[in-house]
N, C-alpha and C. Protein backbone atom coordinates (compact mmCIF):
# COMPACT_ATOMS: atom_id res chain seq x y z
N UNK A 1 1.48 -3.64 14.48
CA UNK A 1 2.40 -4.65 14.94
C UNK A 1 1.60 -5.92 15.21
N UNK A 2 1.94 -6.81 14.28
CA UNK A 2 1.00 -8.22 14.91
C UNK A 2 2.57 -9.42 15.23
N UNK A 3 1.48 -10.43 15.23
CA UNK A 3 3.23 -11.46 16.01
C UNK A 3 3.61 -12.12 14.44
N UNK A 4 4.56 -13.07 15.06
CA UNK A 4 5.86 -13.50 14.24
C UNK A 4 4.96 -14.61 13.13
N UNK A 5 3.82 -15.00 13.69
CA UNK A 5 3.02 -15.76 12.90
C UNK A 5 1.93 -15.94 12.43
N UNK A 6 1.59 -14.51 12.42
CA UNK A 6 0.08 -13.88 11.33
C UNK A 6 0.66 -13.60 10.18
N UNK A 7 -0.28 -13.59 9.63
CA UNK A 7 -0.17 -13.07 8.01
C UNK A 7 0.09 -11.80 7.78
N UNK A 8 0.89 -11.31 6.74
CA UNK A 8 0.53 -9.97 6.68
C UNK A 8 -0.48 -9.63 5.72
N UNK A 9 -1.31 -10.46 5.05
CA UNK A 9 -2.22 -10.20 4.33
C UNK A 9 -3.51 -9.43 5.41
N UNK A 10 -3.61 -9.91 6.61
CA UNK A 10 -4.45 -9.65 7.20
C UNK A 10 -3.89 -8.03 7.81
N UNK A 11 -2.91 -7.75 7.62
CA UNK A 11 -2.39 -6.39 8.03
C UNK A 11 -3.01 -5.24 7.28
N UNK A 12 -3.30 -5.39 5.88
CA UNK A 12 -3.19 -4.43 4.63
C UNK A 12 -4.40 -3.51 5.77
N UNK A 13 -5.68 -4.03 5.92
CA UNK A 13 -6.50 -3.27 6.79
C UNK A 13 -6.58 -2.03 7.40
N UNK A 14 -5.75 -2.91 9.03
CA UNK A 14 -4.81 -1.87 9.57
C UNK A 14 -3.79 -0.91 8.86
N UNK A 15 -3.28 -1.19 7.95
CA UNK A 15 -2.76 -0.27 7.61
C UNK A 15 -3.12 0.83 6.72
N UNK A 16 -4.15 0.14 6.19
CA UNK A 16 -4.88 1.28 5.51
C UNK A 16 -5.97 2.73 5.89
N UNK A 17 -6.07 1.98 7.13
CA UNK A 17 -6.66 2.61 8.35
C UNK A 17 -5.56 3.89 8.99
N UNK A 18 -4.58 3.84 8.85
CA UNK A 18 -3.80 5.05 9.96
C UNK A 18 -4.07 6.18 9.35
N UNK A 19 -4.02 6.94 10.39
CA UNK A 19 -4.49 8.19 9.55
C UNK A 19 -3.42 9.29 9.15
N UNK A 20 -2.87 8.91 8.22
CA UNK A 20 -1.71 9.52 7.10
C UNK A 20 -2.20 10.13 6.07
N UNK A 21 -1.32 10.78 5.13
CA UNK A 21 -1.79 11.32 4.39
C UNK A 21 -1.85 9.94 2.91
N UNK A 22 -3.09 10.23 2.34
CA UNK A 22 -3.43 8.73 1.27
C UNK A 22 -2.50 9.13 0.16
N UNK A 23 -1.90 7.52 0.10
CA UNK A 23 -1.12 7.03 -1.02
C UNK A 23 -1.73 7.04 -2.36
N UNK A 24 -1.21 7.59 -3.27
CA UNK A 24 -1.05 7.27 -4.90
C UNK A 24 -1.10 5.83 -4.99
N UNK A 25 0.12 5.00 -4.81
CA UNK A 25 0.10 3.53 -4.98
C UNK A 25 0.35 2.58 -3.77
N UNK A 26 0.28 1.15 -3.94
CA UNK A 26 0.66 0.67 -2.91
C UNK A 26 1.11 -0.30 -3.50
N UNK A 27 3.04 -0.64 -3.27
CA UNK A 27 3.46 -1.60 -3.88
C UNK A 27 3.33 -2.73 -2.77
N UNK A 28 3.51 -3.82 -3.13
CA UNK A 28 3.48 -5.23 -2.74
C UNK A 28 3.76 -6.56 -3.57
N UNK A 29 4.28 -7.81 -2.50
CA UNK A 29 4.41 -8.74 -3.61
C UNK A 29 3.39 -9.51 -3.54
N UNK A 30 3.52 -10.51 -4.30
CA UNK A 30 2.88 -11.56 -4.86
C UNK A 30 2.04 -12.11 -3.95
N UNK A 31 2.24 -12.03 -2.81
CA UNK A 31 1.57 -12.73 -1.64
C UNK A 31 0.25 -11.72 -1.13
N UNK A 32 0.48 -10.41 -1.52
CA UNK A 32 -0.83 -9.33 -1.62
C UNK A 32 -1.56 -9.67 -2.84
N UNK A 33 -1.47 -10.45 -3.72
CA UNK A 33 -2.17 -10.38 -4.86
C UNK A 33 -3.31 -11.25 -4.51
N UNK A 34 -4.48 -10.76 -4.50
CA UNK A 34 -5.97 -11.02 -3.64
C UNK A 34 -6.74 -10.43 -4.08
N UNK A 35 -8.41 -10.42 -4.83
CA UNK A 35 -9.08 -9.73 -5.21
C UNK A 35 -9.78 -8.80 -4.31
N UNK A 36 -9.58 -9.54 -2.84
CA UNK A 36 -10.22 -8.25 -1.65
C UNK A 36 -9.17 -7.54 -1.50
N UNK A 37 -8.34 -7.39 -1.67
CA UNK A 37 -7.10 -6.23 -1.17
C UNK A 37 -7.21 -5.50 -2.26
N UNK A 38 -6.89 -5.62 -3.97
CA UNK A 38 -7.15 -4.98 -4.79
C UNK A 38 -8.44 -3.94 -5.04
N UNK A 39 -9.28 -5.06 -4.77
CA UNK A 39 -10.69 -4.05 -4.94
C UNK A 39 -10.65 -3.08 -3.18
N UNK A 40 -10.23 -3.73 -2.45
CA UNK A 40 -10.32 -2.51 -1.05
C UNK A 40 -9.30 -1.24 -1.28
N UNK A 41 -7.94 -1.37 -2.42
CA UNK A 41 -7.69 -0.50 -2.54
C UNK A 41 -7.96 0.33 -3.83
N UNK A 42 -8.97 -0.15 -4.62
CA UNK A 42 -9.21 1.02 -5.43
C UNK A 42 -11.12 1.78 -5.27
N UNK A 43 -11.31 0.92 -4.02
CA UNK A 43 -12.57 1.59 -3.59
C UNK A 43 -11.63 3.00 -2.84
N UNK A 44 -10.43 3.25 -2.40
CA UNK A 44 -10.27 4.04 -1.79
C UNK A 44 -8.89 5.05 -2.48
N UNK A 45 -9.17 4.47 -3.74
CA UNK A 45 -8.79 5.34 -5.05
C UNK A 45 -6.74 5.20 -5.02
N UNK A 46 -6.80 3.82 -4.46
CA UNK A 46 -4.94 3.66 -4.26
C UNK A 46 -4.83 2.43 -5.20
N UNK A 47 -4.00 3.56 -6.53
CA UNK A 47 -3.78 1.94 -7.53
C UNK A 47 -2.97 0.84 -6.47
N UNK A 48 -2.99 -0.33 -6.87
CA UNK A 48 -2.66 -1.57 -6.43
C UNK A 48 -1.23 -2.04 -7.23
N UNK A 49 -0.12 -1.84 -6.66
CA UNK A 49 0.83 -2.57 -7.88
C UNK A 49 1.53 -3.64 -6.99
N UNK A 50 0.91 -4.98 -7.58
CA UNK A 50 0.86 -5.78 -7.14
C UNK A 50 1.68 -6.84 -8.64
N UNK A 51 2.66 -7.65 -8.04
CA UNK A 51 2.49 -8.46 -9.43
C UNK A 51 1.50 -9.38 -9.22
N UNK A 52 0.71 -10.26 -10.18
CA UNK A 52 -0.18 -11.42 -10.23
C UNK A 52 0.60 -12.50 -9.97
N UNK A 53 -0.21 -13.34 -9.23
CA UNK A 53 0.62 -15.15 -8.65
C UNK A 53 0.52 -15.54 -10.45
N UNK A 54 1.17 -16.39 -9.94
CA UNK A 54 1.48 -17.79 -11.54
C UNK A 54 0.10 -18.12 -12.05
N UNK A 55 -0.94 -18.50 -11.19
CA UNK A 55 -1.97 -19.29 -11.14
C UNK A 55 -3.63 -18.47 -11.40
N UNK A 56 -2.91 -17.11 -11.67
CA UNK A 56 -4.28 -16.25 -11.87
C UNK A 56 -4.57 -16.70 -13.22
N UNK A 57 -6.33 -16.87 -13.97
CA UNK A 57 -6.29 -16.96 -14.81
C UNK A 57 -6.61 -16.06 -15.93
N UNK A 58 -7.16 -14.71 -14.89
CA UNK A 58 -7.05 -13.29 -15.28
C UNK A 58 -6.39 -12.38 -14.76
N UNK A 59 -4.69 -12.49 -15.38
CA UNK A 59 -4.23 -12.00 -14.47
C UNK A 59 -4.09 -10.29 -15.11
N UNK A 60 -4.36 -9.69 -13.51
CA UNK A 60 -4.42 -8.07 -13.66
C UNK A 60 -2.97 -7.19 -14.11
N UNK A 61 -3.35 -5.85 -15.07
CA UNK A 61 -2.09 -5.43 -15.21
C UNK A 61 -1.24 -4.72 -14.03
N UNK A 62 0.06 -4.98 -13.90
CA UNK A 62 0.79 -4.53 -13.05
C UNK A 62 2.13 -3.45 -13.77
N UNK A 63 2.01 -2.47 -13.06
CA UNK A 63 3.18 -1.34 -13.57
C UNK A 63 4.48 -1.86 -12.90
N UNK A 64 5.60 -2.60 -13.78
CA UNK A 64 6.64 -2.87 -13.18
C UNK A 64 7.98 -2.07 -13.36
N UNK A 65 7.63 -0.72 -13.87
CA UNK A 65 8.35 0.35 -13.87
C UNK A 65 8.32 0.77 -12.28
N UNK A 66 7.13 1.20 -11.68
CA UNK A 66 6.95 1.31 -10.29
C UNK A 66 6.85 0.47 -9.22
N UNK A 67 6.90 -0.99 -10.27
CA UNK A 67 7.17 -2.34 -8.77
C UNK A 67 8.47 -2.11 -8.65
N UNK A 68 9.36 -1.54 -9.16
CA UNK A 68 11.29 -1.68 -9.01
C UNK A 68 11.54 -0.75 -7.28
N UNK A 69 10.68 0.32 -7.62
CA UNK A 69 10.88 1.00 -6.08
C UNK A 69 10.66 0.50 -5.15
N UNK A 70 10.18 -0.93 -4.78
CA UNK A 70 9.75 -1.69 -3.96
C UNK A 70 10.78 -2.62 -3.33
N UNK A 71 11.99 -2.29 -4.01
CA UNK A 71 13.46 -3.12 -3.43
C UNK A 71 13.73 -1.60 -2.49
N UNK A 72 13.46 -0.43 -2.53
CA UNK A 72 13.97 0.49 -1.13
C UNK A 72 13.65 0.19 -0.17
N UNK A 73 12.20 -0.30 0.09
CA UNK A 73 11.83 -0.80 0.94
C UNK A 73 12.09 -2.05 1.32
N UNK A 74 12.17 -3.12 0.79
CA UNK A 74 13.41 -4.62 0.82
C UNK A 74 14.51 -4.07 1.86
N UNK A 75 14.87 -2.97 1.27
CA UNK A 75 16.29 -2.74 1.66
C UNK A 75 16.11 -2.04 3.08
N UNK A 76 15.22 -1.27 3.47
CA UNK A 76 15.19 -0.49 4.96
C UNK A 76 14.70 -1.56 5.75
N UNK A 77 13.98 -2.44 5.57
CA UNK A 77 13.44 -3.49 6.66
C UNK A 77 15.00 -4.37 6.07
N UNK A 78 15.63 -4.59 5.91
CA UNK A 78 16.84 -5.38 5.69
C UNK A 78 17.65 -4.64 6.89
N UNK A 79 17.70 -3.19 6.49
CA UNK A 79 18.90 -2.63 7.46
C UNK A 79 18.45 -2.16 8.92
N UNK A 80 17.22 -2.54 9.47
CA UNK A 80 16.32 -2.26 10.55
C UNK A 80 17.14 -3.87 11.26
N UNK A 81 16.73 -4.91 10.10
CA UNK A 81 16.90 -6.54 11.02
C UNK A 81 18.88 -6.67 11.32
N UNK A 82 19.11 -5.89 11.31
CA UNK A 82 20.58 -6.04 11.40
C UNK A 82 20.94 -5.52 12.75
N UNK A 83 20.09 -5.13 14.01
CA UNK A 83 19.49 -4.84 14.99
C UNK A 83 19.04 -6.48 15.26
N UNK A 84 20.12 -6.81 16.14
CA UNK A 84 19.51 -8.49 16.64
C UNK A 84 18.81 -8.74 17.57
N UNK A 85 18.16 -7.30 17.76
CA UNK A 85 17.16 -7.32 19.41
C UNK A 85 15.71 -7.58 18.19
N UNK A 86 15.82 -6.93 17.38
CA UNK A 86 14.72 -6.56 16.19
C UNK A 86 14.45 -7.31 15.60
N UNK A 87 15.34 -8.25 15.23
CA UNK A 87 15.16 -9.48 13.93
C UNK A 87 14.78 -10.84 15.20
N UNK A 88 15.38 -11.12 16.12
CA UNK A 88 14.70 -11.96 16.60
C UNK A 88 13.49 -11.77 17.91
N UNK A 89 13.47 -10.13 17.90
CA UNK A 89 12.12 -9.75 18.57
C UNK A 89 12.49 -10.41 20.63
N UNK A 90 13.80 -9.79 20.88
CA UNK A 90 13.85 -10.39 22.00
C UNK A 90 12.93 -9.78 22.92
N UNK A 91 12.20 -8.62 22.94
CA UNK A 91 11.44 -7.77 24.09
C UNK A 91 9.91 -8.56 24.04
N UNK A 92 9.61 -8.44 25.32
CA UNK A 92 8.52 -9.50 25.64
C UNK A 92 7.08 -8.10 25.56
N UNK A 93 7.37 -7.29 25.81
CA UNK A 93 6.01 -6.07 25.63
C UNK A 93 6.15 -5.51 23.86
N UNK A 94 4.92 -4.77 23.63
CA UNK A 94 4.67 -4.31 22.48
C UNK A 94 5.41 -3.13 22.53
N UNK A 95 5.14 -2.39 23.69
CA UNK A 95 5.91 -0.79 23.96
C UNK A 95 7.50 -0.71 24.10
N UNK A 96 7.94 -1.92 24.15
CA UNK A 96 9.49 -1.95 24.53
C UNK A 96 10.04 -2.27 23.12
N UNK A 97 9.38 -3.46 22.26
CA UNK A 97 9.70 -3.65 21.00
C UNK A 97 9.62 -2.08 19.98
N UNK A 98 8.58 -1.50 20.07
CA UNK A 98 8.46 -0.93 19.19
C UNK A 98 9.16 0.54 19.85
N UNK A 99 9.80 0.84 21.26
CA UNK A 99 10.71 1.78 21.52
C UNK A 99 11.99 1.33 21.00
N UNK A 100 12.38 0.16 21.04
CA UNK A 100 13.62 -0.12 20.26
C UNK A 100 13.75 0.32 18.89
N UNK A 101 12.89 0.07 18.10
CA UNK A 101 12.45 -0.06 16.98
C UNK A 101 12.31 1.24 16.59
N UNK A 102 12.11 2.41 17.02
CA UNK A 102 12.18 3.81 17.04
C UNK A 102 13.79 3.87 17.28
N UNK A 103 14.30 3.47 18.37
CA UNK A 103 15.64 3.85 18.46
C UNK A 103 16.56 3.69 17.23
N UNK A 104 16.20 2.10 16.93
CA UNK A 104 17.18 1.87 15.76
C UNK A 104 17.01 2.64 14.27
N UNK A 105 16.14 2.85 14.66
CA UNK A 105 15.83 4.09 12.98
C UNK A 105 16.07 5.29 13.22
N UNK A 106 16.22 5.74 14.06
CA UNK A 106 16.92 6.97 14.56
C UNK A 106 18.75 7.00 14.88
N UNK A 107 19.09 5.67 15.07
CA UNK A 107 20.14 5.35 14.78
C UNK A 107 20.76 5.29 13.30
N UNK A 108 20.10 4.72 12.62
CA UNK A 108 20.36 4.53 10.82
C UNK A 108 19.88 5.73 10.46
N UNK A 109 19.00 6.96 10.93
CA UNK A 109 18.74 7.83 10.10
C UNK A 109 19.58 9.23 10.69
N UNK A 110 20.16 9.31 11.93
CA UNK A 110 21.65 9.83 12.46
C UNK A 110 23.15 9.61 11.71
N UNK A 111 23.44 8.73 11.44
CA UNK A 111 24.56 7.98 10.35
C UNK A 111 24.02 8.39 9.36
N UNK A 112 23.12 8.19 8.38
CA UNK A 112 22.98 9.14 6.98
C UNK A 112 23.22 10.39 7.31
N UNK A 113 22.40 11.14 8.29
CA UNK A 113 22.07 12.49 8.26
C UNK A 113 23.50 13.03 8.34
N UNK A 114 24.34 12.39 9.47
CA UNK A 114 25.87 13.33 9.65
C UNK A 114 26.78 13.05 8.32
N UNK A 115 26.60 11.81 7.91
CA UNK A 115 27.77 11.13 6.76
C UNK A 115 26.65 12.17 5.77
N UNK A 116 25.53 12.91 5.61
CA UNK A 116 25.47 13.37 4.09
C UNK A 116 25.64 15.00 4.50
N UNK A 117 25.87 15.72 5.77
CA UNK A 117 26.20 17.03 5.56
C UNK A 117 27.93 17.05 5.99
């Protein structure tokens, strides 16, 4: 969790850091397309599907069969910000934001779970 006005380029790090089980790929847009993020993720054996900015002049290949799955995720941080405590971040602690933030996905993932049995 960083604030409303860091980068998330500077996130990829941290996130590559949790200790989960390691990804096959890591989609992202255009704004991840960076030769230190690419090369940090295939030192750690996670293709990069990234599209290339306009302005690369070698630009790298990107699988855009597997960039398309990258609108599910568009779409769950879409239906997370529809939560107006969430989208404009009214809680002043880290632990209160991110207990909300548990709630509301447990809320959206309660509504699937009953509407699909």
């Amino acid at each position: 969790l960083t604030g409303g006005e860091v980068s998330d380029y500077l996130g990829v790090e941290p996130l590559l850091a949790l200790p989960v089980a390691k990804p096959r790929k890591m989609l992202a847009d255009k704004g991840f397309d960076g030769d230190d993020v690419r090369s940090s993720l295939l030192m750690r054996a996670i293709l990069p599907v990234i599209p290339p900015r306009a302005n690369r002049r070698d630009p790298p290949s990107c699988d855009f069969k597997a960039y398309k799955d990258r609108n599910r995720i568009e779409r769950m941080f879409n239906r997370i910000k529809q939560f107006r405590r969430i989208a404009t971040r009214y809680d002043k602690t880290r632990l209160s934001y991110e207990s909300f933030l548990n709630l509301a996905a447990a809320m959206i993932w309660i509504t699937a779970f009953v509407n699909a049995t």
